[in-house]
Each structure stands twice: as C-alpha cells, then as structure tokens.
N, C-alpha and C. Protein backbone atom coordinates (compact mmCIF):
# COMPACT_ATOMS: atom_id res chain seq x y z
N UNK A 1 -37.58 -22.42 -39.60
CA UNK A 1 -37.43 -21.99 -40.97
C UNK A 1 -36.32 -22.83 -41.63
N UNK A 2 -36.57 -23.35 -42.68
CA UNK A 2 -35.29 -24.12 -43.99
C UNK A 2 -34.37 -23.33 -44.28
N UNK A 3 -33.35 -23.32 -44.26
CA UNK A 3 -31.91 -22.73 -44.59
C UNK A 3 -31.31 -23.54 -45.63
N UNK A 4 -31.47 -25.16 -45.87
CA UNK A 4 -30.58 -26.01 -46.66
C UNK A 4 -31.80 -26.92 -47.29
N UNK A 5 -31.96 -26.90 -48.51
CA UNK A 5 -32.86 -27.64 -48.71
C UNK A 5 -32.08 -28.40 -50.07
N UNK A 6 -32.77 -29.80 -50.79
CA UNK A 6 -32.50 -30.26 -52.01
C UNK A 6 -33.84 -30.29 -52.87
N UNK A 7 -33.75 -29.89 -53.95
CA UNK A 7 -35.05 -29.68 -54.81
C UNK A 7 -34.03 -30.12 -56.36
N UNK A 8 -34.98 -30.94 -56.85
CA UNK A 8 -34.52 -31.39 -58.72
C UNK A 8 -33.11 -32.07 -58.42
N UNK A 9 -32.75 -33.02 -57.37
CA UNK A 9 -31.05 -33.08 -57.53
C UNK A 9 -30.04 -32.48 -57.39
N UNK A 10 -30.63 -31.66 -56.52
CA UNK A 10 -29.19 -29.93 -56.42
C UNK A 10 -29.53 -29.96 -54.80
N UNK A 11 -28.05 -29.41 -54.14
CA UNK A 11 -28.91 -28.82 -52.98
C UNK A 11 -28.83 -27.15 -53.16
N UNK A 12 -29.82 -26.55 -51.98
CA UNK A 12 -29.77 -24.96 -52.26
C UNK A 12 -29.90 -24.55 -50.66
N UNK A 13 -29.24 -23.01 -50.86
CA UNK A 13 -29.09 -22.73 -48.98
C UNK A 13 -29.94 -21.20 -49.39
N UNK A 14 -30.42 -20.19 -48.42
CA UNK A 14 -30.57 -19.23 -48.28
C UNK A 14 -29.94 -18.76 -47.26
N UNK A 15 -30.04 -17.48 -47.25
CA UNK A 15 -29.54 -16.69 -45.55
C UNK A 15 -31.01 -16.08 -45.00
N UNK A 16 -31.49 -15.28 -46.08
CA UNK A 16 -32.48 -14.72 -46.06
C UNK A 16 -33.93 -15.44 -46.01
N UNK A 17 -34.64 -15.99 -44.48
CA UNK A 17 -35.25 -15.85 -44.67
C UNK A 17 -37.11 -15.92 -44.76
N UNK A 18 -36.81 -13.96 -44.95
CA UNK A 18 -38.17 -13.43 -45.29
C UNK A 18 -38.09 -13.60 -47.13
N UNK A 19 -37.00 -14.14 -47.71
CA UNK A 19 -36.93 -13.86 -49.16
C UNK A 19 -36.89 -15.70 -49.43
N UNK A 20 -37.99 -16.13 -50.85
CA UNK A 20 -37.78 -17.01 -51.29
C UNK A 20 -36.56 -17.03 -52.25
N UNK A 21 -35.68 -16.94 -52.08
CA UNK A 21 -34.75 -16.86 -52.90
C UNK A 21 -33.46 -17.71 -52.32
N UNK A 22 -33.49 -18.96 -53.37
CA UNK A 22 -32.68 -20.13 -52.90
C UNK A 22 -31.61 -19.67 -54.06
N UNK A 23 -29.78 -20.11 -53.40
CA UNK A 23 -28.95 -19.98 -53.78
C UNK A 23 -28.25 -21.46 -54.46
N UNK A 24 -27.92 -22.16 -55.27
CA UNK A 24 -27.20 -23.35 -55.64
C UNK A 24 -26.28 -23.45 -54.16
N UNK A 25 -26.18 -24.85 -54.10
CA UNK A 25 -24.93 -25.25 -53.04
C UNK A 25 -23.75 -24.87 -53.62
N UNK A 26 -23.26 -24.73 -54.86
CA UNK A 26 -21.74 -25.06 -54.96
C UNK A 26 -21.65 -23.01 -55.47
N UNK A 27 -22.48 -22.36 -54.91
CA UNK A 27 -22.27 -20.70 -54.89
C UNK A 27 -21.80 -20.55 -53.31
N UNK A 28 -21.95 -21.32 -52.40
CA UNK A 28 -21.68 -20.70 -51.42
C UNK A 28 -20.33 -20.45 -50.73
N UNK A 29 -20.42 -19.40 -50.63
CA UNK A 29 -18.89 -18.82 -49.89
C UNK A 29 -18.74 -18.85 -48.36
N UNK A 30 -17.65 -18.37 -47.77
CA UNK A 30 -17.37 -18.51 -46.26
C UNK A 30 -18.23 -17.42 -45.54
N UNK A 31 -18.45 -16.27 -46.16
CA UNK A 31 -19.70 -15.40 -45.88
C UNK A 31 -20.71 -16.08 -45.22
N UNK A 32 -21.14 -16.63 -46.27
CA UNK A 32 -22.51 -17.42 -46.29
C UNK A 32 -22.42 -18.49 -45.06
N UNK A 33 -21.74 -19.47 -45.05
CA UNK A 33 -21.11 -20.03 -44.19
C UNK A 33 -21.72 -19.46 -42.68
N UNK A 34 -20.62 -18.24 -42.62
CA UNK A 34 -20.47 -17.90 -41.34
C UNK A 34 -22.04 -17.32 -40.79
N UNK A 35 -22.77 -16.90 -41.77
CA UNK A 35 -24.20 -16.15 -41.77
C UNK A 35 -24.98 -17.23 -41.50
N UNK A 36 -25.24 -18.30 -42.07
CA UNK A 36 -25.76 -19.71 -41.81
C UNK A 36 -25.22 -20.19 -40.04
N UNK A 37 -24.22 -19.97 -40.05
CA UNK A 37 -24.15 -20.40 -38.61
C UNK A 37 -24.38 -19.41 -37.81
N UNK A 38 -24.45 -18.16 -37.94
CA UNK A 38 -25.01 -17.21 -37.08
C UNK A 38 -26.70 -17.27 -36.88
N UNK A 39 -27.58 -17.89 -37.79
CA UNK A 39 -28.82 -18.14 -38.14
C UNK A 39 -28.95 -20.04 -36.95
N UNK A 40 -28.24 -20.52 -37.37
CA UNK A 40 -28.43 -21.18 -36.76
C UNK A 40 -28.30 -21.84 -35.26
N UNK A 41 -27.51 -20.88 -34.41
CA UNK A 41 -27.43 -20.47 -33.43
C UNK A 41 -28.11 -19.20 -32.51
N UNK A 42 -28.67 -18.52 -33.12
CA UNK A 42 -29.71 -17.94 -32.83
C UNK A 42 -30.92 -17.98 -32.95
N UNK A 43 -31.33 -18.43 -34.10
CA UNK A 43 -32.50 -18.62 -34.40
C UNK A 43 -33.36 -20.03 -34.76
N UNK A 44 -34.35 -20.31 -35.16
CA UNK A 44 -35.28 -21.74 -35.17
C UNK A 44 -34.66 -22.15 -36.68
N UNK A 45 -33.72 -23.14 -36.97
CA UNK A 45 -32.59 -23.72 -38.06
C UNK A 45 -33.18 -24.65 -38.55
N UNK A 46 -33.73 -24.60 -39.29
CA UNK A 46 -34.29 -26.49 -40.49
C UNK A 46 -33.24 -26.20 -41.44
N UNK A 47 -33.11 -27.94 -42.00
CA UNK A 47 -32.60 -28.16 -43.06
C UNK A 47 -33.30 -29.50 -43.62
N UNK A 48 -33.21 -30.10 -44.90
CA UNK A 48 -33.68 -30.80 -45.59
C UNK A 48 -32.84 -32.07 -44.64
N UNK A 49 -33.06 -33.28 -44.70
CA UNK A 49 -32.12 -34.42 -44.11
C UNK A 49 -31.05 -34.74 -45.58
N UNK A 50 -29.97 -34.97 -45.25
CA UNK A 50 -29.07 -35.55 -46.30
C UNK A 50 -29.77 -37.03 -46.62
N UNK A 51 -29.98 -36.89 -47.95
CA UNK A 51 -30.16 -38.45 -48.34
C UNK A 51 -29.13 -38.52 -49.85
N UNK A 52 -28.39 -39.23 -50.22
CA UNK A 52 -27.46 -39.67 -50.95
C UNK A 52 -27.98 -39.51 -52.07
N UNK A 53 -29.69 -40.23 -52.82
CA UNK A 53 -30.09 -40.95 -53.48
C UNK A 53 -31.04 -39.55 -54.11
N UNK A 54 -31.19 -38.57 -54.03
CA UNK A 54 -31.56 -37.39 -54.02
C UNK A 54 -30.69 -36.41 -54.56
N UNK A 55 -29.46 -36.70 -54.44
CA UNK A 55 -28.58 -35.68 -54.76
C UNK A 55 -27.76 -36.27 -55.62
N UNK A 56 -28.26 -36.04 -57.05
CA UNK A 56 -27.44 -36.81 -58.42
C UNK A 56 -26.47 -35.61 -58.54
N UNK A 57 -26.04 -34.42 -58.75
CA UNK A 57 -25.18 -33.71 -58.88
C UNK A 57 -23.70 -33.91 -57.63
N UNK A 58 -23.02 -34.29 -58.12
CA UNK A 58 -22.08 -34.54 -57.44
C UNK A 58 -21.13 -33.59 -56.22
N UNK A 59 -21.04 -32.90 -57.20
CA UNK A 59 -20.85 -31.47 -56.37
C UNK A 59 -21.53 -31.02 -55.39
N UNK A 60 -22.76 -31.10 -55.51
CA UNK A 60 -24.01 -30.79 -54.60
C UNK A 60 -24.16 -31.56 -53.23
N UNK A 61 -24.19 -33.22 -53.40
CA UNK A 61 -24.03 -34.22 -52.71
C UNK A 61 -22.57 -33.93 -51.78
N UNK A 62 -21.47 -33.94 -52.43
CA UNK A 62 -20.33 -33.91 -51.56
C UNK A 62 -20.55 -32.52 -50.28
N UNK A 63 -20.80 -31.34 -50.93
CA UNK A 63 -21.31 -29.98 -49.89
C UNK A 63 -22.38 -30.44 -48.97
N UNK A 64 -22.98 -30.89 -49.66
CA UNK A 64 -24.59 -30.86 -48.74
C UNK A 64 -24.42 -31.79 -47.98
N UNK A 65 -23.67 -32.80 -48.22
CA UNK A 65 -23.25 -34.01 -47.14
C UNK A 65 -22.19 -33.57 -45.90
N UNK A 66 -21.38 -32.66 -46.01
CA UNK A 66 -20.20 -32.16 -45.60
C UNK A 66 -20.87 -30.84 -44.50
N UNK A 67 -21.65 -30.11 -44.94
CA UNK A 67 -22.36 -28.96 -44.39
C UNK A 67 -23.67 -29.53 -43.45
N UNK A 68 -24.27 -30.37 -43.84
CA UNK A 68 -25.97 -31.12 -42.82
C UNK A 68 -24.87 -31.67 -42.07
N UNK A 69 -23.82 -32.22 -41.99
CA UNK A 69 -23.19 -33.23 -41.04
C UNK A 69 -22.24 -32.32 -40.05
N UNK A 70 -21.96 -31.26 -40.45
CA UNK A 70 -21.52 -30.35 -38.84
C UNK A 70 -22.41 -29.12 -38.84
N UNK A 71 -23.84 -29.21 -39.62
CA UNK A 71 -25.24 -27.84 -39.01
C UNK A 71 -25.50 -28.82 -37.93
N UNK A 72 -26.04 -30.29 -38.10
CA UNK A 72 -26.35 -31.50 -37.59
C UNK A 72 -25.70 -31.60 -36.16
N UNK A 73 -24.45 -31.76 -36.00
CA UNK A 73 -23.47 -31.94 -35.08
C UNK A 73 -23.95 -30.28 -34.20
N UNK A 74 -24.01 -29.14 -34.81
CA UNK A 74 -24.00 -27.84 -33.98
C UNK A 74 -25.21 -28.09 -33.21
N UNK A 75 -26.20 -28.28 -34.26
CA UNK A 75 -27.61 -28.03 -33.84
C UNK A 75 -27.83 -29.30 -32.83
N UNK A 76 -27.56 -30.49 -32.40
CA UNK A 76 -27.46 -31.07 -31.82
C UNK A 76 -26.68 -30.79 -30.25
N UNK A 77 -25.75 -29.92 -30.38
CA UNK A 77 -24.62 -29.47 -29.12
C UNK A 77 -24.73 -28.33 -28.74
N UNK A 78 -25.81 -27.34 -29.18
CA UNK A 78 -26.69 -26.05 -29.13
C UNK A 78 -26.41 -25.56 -28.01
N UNK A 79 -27.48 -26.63 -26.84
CA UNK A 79 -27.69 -26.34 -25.73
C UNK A 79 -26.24 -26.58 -25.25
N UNK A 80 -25.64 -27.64 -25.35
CA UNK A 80 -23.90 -27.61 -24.38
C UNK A 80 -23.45 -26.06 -24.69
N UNK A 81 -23.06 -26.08 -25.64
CA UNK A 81 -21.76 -25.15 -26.31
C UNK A 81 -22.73 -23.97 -25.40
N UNK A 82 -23.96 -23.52 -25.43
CA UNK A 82 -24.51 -22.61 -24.86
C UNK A 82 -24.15 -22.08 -23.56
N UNK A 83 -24.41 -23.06 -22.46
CA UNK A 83 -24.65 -23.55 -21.08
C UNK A 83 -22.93 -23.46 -20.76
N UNK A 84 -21.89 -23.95 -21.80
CA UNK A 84 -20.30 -23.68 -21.73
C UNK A 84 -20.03 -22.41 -21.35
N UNK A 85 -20.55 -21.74 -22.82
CA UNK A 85 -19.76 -20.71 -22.61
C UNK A 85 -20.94 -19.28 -21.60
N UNK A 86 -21.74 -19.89 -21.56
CA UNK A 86 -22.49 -19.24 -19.92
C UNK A 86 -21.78 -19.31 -19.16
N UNK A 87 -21.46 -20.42 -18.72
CA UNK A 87 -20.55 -21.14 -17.02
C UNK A 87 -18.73 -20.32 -17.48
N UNK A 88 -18.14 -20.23 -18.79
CA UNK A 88 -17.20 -19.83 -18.47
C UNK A 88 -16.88 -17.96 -18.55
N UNK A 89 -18.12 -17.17 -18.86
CA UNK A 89 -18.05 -15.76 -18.42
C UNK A 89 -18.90 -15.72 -17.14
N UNK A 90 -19.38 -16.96 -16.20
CA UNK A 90 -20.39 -16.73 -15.37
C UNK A 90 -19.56 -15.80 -14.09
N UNK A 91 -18.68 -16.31 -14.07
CA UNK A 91 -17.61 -15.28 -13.11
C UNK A 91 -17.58 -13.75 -13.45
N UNK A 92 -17.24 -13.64 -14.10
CA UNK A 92 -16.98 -11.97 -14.98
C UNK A 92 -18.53 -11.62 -14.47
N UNK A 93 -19.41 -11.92 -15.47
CA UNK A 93 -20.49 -11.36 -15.74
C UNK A 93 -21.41 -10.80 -14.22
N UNK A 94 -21.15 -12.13 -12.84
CA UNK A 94 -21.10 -11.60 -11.52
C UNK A 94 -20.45 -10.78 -11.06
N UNK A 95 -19.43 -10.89 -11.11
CA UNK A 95 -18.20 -9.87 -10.79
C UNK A 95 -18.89 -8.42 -11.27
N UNK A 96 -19.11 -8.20 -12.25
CA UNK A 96 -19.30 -6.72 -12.88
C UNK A 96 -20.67 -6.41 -12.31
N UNK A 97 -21.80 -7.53 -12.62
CA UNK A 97 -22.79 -7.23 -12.11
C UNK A 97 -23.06 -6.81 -10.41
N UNK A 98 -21.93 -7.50 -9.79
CA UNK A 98 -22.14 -6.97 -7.99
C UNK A 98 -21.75 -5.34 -7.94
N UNK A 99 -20.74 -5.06 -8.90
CA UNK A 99 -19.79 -3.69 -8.59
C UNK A 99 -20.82 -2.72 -9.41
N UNK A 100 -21.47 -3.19 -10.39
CA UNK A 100 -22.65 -1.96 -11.15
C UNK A 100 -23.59 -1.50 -9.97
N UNK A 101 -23.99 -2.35 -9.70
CA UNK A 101 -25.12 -2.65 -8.51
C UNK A 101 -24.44 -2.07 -6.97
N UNK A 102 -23.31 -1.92 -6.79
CA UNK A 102 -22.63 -1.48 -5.44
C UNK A 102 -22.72 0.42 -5.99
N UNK A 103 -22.25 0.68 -7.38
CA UNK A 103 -21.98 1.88 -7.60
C UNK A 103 -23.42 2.08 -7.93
N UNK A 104 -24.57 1.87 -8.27
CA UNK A 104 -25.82 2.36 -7.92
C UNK A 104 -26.44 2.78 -7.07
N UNK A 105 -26.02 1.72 -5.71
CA UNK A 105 -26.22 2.14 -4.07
C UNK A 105 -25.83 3.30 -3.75
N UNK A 106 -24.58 3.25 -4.13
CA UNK A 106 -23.47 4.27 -3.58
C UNK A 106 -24.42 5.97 -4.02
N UNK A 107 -24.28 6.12 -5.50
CA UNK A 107 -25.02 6.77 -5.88
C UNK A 107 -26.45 7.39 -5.90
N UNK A 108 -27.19 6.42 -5.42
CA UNK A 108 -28.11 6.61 -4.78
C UNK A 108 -28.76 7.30 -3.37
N UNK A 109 -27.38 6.54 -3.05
CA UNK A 109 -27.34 7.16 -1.31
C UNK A 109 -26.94 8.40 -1.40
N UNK A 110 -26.08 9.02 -2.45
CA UNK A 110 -25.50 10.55 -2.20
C UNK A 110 -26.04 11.59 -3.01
N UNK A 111 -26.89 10.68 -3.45
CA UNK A 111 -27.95 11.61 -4.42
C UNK A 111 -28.94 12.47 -3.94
C-alpha cells in the first residue's frame, strides 16, 4: 500500500490506509511521523520514488526528499534492525519461556 506519494507537484502522505484521503507534505506533524513509521515496520510500505523534477513546490521537495531518504534507509534495514533486536531479547524471551513451561509441568503434575 502507498503511504507517500507526489501528484500535481506536491508531495502527499496518508496514515490511513482503508481511506483515500491524502494529506499535503508540509501538514505533517511528528504524530504522523511516528504513525508512518509504525506502518512501515509492520506492515507492506510503498512510497512514490523521490524524483527532484516532479516536485516544483519547494517545500514539498525538501520533506519528501528528507522523509523517502530515511523510509528508504528503514525499509531497506527492515530485516537487520528486526533479526537485532530478536537476537538481543533472545536470552530473556528463553529464559522466561523455560520457567513458564517448568511451572506448567510442575502444575500439572500436582493437579
């Protein structure tokens, strides 16, 4: 699904979406931001490609160049940053999982 697109010389982002309803680039707040990267780490993330020559609004161009170039960088390092922070709760997440699984036995047996 498109999250960042450029249409007429503007770029435009949504959060939403099941809703056609595109927002101007230079409305977006840190909200939005943070919702966009929650979308794009969970879920299937398109965006339009930055092209320079497309984006006559200046304002628009500087965001949309600034924002595709670290969605770009995330969506590219997806799988690392993923597979990271797997391997660094992989301890914990064993740990708890042997002792759930010991107090099930346990329980089981005296049941």
């Amino acid at each position: 699904m498109t999250y960042l697109k450029i249409d007429n010389n503007k770029g435009y982002f949504r959060i939403d979406e099941t809703k056609e309803e595109w927002t101007e680039l230079d409305q977006i707040s840190k909200d939005d931001l943070l919702k966009l990267i929650d979308v794009a780490t969970t879920q299937e993330f398109q965006m339009d490609e930055y092209k320079d020559e497309l984006l006559q609004n200046p304002a628009h161009n500087i965001i949309y160049r600034n924002i595709y170039g670290k969605f770009n960088e995330l969506l590219n390092n997806k799988t690392r940053f993923q597979d990271s922070v797997n391997a660094m709760y992989k301890t914990a997440i064993d740990k708890y999982t042997v002792e759930l699984s010991a107090e099930s036995e346990e329980e089981n047996a005296s049941g």
